[in-house]
PDB file of N, CA and C in Angstrom:
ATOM      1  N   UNK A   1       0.825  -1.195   0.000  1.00  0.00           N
ATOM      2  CA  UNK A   1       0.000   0.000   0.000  1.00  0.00           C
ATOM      3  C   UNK A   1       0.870   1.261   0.000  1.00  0.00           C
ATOM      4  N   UNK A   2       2.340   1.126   0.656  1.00  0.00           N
ATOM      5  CA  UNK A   2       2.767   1.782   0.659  1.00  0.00           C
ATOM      6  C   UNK A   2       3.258   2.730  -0.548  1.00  0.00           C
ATOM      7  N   UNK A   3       3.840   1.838  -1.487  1.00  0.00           N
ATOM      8  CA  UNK A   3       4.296   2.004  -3.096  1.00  0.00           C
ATOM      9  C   UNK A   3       2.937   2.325  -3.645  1.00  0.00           C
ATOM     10  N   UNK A   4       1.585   2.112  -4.096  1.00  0.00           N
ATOM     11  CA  UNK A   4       0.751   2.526  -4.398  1.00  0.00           C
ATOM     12  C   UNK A   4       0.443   3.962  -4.024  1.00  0.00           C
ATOM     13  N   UNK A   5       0.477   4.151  -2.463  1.00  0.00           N
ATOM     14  CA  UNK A   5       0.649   6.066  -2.018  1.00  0.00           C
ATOM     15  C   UNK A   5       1.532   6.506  -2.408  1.00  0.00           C
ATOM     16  N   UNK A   6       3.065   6.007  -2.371  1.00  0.00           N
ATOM     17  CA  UNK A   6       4.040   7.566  -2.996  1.00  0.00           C
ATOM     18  C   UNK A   6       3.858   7.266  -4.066  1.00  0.00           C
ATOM     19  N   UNK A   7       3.305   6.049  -5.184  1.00  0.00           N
ATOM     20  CA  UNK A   7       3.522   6.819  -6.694  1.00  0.00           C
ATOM     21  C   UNK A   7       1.807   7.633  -6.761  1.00  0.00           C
ATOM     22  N   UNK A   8       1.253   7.261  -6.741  1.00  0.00           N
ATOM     23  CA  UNK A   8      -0.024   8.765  -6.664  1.00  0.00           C
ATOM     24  C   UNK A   8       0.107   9.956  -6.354  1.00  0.00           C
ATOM     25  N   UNK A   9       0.867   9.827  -4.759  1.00  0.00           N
ATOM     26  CA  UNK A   9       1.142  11.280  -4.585  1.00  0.00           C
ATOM     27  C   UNK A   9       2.736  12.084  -5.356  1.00  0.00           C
ATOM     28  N   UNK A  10       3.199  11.457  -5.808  1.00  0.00           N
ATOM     29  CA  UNK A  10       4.750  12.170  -6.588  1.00  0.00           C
ATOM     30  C   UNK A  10       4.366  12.820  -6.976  1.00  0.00           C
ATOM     31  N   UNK A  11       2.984  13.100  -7.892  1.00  0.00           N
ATOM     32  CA  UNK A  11       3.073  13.703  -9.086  1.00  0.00           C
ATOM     33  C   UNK A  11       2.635  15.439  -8.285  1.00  0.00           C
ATOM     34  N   UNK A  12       2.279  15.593  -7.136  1.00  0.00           N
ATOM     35  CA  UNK A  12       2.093  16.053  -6.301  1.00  0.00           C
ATOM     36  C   UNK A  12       2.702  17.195  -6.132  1.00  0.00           C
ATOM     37  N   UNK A  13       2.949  18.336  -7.234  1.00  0.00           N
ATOM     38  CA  UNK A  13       4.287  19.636  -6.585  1.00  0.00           C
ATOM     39  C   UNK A  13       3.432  20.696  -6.491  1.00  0.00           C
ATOM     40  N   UNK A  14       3.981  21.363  -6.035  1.00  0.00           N
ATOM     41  CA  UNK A  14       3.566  22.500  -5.553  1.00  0.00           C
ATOM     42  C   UNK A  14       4.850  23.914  -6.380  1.00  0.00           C
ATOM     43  N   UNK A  15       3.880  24.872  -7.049  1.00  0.00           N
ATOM     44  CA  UNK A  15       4.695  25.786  -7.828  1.00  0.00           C
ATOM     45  C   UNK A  15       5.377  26.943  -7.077  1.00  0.00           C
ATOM     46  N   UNK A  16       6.416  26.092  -6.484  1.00  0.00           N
ATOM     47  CA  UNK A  16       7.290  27.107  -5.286  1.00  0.00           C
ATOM     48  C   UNK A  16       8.807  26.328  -4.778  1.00  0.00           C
ATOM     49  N   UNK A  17       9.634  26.698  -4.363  1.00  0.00           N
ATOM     50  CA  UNK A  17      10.678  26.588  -4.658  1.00  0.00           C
ATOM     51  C   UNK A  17      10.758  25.443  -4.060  1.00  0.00           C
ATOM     52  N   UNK A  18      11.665  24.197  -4.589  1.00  0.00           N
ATOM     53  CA  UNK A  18      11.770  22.802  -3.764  1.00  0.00           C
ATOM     54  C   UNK A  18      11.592  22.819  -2.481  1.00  0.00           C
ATOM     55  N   UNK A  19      12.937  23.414  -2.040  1.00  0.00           N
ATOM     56  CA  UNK A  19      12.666  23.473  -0.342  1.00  0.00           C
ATOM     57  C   UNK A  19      11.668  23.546  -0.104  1.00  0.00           C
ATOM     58  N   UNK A  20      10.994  24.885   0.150  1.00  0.00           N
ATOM     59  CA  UNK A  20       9.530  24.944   0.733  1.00  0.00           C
ATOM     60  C   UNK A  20       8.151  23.976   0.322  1.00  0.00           C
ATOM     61  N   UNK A  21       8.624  23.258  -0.814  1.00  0.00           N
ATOM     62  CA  UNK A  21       7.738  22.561  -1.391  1.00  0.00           C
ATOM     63  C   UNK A  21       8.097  21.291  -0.558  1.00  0.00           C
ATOM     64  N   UNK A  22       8.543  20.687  -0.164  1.00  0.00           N
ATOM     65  CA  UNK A  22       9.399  19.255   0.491  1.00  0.00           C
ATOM     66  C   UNK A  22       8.835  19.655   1.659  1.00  0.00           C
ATOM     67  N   UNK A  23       9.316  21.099   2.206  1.00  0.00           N
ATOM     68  CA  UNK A  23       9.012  20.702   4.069  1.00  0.00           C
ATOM     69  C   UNK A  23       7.230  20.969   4.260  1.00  0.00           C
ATOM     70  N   UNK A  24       6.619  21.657   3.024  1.00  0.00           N
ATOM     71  CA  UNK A  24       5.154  21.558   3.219  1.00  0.00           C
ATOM     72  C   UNK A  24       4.305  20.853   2.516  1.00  0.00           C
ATOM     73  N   UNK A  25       5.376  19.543   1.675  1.00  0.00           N
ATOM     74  CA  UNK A  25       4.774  18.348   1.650  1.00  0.00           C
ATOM     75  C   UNK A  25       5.199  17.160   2.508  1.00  0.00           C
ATOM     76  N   UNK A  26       5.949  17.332   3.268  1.00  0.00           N
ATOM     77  CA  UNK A  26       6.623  16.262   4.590  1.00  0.00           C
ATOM     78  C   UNK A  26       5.017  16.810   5.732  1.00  0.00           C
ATOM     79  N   UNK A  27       5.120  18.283   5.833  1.00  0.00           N
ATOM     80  CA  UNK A  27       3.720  18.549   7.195  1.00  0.00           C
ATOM     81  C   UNK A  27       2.492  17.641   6.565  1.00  0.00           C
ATOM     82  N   UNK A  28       2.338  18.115   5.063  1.00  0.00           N
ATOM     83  CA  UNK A  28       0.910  17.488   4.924  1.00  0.00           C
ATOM     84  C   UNK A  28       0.991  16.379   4.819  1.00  0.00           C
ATOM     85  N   UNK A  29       2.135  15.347   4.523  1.00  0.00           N
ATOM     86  CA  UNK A  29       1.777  13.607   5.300  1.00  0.00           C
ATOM     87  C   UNK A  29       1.669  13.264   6.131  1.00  0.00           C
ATOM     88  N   UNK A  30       2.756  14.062   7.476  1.00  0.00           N
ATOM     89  CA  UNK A  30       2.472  14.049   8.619  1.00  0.00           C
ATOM     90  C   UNK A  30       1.516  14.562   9.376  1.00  0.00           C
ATOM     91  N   UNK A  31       0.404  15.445   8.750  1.00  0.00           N
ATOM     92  CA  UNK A  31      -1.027  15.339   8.877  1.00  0.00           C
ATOM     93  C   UNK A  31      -1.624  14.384   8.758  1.00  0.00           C
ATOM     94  N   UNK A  32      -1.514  14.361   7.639  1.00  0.00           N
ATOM     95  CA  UNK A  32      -2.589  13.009   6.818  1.00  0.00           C
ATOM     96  C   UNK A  32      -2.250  11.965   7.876  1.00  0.00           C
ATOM     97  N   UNK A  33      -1.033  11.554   7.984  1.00  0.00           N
ATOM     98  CA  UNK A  33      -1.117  10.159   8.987  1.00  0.00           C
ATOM     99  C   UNK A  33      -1.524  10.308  10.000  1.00  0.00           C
ATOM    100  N   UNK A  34      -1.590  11.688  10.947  1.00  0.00           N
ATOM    101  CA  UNK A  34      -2.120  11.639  12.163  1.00  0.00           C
ATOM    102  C   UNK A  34      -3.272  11.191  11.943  1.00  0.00           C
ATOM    103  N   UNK A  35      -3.885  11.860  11.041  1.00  0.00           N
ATOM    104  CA  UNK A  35      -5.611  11.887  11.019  1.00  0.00           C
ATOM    105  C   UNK A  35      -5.781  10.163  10.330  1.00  0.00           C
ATOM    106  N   UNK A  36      -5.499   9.763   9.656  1.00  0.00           N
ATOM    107  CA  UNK A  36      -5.671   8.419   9.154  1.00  0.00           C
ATOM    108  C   UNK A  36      -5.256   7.458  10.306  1.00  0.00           C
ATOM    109  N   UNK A  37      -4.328   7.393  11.244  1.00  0.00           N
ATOM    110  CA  UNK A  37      -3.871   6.880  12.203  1.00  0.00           C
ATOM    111  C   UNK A  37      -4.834   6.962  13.459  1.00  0.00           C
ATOM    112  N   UNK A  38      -5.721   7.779  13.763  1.00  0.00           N
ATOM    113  CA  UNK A  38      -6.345   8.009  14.408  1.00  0.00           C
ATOM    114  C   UNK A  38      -7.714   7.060  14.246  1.00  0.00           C
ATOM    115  N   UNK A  39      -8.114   7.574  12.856  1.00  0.00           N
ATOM    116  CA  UNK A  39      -9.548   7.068  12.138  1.00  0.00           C
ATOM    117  C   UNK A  39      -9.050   5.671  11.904  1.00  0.00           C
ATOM    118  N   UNK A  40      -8.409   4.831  11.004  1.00  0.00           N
ATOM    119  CA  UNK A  40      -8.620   3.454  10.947  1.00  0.00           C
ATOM    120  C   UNK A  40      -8.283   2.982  12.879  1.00  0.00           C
ATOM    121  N   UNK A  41      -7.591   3.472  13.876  1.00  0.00           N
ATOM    122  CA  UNK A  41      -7.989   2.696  14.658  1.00  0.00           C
ATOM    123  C   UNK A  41      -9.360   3.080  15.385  1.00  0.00           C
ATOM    124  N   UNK A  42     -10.213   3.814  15.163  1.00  0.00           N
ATOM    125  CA  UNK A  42     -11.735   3.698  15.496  1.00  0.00           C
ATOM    126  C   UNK A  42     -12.354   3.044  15.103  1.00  0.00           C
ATOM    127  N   UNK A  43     -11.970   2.870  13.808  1.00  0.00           N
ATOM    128  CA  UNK A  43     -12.978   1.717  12.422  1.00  0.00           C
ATOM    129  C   UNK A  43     -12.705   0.527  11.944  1.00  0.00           C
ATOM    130  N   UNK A  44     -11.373   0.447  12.301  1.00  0.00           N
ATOM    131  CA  UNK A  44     -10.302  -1.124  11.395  1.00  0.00           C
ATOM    132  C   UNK A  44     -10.745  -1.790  12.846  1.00  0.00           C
ATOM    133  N   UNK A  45     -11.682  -3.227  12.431  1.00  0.00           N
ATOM    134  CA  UNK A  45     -11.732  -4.448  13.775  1.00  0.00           C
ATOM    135  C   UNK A  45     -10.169  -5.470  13.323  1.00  0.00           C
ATOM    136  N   UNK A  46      -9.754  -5.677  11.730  1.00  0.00           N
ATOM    137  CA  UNK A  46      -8.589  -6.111  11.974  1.00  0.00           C
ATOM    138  C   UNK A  46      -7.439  -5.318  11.871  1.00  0.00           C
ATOM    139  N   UNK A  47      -6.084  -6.077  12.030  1.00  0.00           N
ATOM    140  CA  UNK A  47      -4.737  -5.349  11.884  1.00  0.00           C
ATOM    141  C   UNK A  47      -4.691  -5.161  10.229  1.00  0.00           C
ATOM    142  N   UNK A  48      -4.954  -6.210   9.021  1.00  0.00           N
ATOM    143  CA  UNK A  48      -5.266  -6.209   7.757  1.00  0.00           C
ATOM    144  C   UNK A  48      -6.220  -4.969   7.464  1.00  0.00           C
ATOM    145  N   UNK A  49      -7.201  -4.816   7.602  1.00  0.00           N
ATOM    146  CA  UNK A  49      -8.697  -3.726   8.153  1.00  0.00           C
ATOM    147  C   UNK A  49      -7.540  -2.910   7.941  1.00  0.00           C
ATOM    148  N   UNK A  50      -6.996  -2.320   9.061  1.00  0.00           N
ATOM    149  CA  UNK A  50      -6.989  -1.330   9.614  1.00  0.00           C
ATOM    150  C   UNK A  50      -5.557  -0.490   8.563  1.00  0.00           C
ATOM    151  N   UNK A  51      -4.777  -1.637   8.215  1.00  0.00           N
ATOM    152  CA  UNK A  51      -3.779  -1.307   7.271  1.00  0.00           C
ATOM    153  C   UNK A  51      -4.306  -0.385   6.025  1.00  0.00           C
ATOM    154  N   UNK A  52      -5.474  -0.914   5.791  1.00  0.00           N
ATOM    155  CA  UNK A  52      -6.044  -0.714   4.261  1.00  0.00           C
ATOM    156  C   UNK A  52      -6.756   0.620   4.405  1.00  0.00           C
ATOM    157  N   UNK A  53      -7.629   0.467   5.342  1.00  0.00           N
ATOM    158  CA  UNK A  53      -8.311   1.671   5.829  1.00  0.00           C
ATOM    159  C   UNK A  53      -7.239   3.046   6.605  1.00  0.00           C
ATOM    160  N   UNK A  54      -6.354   2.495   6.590  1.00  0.00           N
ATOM    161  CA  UNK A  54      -5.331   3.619   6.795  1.00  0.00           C
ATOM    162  C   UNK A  54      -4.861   4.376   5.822  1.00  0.00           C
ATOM    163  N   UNK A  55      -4.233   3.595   4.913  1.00  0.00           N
ATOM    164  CA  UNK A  55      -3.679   4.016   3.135  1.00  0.00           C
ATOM    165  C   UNK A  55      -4.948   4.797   3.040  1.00  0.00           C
ATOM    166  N   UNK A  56      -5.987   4.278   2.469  1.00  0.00           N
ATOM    167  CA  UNK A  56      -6.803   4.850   1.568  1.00  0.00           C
ATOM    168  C   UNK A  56      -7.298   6.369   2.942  1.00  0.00           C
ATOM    169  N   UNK A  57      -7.719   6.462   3.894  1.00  0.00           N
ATOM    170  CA  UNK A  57      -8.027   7.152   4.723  1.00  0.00           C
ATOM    171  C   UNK A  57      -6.883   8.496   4.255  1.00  0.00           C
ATOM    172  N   UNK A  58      -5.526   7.709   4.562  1.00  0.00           N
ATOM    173  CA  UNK A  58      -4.574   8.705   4.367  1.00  0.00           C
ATOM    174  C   UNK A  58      -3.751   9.575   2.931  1.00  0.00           C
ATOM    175  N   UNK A  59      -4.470   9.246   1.790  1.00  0.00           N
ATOM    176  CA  UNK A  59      -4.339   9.233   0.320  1.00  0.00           C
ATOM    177  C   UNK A  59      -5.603  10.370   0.341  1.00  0.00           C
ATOM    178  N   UNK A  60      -6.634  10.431   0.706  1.00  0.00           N
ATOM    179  CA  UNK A  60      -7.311  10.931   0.266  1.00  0.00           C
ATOM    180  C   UNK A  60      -7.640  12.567   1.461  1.00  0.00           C
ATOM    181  N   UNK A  61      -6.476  12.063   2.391  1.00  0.00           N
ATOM    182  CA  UNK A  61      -6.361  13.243   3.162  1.00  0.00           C
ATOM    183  C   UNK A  61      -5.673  13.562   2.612  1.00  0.00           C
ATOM    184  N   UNK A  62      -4.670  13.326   2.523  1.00  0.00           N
ATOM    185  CA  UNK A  62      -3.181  13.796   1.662  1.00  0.00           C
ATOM    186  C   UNK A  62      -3.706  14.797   0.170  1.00  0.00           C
ATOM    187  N   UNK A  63      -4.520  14.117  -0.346  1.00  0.00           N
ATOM    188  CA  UNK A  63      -4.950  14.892  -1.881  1.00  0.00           C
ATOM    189  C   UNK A  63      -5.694  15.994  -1.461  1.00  0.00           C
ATOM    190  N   UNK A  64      -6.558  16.162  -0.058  1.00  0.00           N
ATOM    191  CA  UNK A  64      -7.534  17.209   0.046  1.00  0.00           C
ATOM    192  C   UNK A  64      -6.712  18.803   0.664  1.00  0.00           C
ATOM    193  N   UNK A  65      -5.546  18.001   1.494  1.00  0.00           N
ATOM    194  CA  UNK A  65      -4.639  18.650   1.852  1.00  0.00           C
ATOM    195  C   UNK A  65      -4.193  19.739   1.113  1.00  0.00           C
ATOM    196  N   UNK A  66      -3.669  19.053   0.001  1.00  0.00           N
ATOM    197  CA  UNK A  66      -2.656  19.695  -1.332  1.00  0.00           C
ATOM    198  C   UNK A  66      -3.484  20.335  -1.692  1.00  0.00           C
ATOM    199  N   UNK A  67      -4.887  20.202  -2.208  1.00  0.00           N
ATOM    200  CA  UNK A  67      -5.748  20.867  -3.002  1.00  0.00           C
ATOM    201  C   UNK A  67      -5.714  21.967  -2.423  1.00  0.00           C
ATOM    202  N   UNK A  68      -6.156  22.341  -0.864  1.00  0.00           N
ATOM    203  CA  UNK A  68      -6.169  23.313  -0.177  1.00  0.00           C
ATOM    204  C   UNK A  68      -4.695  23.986  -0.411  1.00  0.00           C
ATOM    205  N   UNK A  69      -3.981  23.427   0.080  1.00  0.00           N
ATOM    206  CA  UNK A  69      -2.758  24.238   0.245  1.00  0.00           C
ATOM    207  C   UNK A  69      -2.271  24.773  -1.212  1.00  0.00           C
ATOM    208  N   UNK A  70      -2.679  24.040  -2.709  1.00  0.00           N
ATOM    209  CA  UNK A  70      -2.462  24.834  -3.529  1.00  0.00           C
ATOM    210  C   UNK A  70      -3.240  25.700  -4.140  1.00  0.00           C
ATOM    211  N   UNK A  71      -4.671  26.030  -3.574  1.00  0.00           N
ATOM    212  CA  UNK A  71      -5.571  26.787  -3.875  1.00  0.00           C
ATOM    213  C   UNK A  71      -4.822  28.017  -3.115  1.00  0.00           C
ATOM    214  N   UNK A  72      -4.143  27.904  -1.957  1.00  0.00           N
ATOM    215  CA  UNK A  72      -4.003  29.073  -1.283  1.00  0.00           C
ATOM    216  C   UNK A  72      -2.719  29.636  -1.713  1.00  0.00           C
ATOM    217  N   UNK A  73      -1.577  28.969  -2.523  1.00  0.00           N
ATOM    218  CA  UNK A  73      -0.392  29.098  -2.983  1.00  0.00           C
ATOM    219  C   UNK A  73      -1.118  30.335  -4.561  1.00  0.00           C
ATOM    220  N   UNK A  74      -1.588  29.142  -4.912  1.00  0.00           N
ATOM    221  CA  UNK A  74      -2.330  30.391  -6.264  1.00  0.00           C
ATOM    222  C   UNK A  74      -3.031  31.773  -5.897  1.00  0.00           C
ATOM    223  N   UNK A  75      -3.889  31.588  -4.764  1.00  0.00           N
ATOM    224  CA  UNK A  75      -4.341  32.786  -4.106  1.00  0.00           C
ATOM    225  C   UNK A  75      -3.316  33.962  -4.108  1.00  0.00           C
ATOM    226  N   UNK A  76      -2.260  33.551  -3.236  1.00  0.00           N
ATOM    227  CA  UNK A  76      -0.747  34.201  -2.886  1.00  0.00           C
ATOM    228  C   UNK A  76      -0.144  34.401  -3.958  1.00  0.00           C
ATOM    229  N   UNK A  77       0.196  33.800  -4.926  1.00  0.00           N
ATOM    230  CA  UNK A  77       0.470  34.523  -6.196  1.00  0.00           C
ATOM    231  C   UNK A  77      -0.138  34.947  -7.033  1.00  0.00           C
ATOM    232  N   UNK A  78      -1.471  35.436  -7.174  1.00  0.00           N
ATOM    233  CA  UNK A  78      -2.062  36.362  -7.864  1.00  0.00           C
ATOM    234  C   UNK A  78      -3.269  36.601  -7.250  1.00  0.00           C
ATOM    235  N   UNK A  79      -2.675  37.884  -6.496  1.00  0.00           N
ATOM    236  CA  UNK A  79      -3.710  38.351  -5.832  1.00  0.00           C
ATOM    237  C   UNK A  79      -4.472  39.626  -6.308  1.00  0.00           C
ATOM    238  N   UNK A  80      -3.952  40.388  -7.501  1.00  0.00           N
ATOM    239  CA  UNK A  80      -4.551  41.322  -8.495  1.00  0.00           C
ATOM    240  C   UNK A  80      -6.103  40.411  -8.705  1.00  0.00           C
ATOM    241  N   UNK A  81      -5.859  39.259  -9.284  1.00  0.00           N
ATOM    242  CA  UNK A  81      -7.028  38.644  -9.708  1.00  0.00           C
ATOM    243  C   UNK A  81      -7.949  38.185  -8.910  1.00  0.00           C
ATOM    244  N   UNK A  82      -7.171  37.503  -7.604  1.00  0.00           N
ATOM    245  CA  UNK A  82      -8.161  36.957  -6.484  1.00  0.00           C
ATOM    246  C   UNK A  82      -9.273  38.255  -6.337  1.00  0.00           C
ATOM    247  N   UNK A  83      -8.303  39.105  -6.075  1.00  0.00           N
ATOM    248  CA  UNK A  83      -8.956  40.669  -5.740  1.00  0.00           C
ATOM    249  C   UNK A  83     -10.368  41.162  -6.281  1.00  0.00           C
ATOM    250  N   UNK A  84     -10.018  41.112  -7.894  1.00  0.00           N
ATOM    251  CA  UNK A  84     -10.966  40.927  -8.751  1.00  0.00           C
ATOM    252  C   UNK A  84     -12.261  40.050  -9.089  1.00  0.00           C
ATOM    253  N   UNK A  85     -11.637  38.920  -8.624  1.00  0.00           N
ATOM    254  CA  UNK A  85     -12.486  38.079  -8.521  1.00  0.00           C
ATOM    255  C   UNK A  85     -13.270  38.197  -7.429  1.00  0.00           C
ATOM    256  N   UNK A  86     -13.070  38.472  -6.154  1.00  0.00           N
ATOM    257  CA  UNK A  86     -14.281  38.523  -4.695  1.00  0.00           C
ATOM    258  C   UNK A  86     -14.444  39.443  -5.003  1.00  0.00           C
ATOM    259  N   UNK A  87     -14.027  40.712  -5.956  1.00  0.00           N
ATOM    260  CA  UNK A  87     -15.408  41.642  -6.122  1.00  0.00           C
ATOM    261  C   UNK A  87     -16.403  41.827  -7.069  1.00  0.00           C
ATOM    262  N   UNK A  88     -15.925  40.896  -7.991  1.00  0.00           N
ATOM    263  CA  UNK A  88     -17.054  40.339  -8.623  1.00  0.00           C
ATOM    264  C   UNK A  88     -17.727  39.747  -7.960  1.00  0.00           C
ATOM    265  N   UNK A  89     -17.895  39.055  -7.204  1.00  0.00           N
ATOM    266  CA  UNK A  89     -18.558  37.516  -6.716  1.00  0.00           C
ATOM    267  C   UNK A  89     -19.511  38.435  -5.662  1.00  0.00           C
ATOM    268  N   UNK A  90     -18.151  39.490  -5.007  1.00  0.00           N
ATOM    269  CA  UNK A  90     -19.559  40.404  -3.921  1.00  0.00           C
ATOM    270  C   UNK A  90     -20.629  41.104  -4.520  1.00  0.00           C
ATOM    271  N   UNK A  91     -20.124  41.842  -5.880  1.00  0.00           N
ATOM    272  CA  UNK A  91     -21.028  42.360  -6.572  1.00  0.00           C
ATOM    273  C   UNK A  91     -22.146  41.816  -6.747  1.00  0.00           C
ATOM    274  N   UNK A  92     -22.053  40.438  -7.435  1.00  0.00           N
ATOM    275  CA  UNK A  92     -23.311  39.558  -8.255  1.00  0.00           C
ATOM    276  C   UNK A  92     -24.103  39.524  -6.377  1.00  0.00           C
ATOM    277  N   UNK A  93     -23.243  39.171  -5.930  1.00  0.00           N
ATOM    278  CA  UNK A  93     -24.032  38.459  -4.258  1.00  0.00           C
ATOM    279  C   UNK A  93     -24.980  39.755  -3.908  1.00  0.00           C
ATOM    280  N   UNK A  94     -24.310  41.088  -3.985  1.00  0.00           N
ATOM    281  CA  UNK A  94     -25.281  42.304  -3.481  1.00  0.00           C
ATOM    282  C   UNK A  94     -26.214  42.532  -4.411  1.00  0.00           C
ATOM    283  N   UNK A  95     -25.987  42.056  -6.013  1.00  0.00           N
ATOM    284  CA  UNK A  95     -27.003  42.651  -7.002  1.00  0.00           C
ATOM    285  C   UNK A  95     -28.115  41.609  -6.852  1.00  0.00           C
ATOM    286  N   UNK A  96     -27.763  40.114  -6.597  1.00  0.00           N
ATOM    287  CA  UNK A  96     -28.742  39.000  -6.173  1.00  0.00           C
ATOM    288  C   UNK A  96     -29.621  39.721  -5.016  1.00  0.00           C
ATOM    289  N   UNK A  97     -29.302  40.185  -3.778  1.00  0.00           N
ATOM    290  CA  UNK A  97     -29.793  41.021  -2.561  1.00  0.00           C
ATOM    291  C   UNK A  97     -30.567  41.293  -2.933  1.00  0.00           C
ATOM    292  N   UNK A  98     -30.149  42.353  -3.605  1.00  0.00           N
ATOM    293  CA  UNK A  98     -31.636  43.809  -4.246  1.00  0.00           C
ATOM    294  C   UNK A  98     -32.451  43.282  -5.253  1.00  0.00           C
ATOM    295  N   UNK A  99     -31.777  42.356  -6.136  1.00  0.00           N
ATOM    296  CA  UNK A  99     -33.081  41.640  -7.242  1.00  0.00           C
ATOM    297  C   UNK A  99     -34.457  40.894  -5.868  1.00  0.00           C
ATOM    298  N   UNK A 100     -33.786  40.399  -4.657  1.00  0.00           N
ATOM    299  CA  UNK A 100     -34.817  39.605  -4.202  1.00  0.00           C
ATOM    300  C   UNK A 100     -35.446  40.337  -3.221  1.00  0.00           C
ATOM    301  N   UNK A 101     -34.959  41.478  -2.717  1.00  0.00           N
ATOM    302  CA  UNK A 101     -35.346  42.588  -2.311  1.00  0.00           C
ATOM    303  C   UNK A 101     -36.990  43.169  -2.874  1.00  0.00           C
ATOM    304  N   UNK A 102     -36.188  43.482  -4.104  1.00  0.00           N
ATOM    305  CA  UNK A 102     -37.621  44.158  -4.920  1.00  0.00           C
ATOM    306  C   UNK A 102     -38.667  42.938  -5.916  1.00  0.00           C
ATOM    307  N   UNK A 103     -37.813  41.783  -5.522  1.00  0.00           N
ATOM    308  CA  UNK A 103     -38.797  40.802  -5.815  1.00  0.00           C
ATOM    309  C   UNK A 103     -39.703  40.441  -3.987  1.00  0.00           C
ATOM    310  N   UNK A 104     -39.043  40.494  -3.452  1.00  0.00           N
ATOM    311  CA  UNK A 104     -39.931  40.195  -2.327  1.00  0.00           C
ATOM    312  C   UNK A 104     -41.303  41.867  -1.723  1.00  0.00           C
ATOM    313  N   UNK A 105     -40.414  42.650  -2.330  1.00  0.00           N
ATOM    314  CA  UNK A 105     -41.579  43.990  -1.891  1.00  0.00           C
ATOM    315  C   UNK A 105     -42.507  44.053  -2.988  1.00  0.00           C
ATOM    316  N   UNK A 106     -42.197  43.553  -4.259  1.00  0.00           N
ATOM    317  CA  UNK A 106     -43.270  43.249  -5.392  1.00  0.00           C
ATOM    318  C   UNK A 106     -44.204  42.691  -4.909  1.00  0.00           C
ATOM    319  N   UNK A 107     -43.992  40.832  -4.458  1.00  0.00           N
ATOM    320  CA  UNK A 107     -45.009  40.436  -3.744  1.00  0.00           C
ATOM    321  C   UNK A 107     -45.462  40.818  -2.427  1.00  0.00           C
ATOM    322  N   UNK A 108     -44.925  41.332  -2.048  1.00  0.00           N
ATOM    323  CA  UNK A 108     -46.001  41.886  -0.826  1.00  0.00           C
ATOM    324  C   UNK A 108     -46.892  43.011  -0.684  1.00  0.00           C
ATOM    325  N   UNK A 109     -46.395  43.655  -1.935  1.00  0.00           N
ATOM    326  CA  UNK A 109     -47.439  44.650  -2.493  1.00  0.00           C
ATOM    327  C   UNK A 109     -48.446  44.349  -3.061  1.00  0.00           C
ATOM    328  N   UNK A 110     -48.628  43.191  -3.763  1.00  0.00           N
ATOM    329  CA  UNK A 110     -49.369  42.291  -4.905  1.00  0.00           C
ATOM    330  C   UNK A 110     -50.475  42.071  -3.665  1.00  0.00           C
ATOM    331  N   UNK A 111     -50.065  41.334  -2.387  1.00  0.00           N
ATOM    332  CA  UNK A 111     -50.469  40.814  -1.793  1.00  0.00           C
ATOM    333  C   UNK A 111     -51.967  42.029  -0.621  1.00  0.00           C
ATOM    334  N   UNK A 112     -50.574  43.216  -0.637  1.00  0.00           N
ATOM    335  CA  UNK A 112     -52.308  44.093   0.085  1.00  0.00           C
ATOM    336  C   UNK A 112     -52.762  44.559  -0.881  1.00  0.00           C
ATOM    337  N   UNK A 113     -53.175  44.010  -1.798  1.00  0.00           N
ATOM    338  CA  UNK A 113     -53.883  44.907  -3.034  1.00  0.00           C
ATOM    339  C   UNK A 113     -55.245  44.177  -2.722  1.00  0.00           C
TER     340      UNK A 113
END
């Protein structure tokens, strides 16, 4: 199980300089295993069980990990756009507001008529 996790996760980099890429992919296994280490022994009744349910437990922490941590790496390097982007997103969210705003005072006007 072991060889099955590091070749999945290799392909695994992060767009930042080795070093920092190594020691904050060494934390996020040593996450992942806490948390997988924890969970298969709540759930694994065997030592086999508990092997299997560990890997996979810990593979799929490991991937949710990275995802996060490289959503926030991209964040950090382009933050002109992030910028741009949550004010778009606030925009549509406040223009949604007032569309349901004056859709909700429509009907309640409809309504004391």
């Amino acid at each position: 199980m072991k060889l099955l996790f590091e070749l999945y996760t290799s392909p695994f980099g992060l767009p930042i300089s080795p070093l920092y890429e190594y020691l904050i992919l060494a934390g996020i296994g040593l996450i992942a295993f806490w948390i997988a280490y924890g969970l298969a022994g709540l759930y694994g009744s065997s030592s086999g069980e508990r092997k299997v349910l560990h890997w996979v437990i810990r593979f799929f922490v490991f991937i949710a990990l990275w995802a996060i941590t490289r959503v926030g790496i991209w964040i950090y390097n382009n933050q002109k756009l992030t910028f741009i982007i949550a004010c778009i997103v606030v925009g549509v969210l406040i223009l949604f507001g007032i569309i349901k705003k004056i859709v909700s005072f429509a009907k309640d006007k409809k309504r004391g008529e």
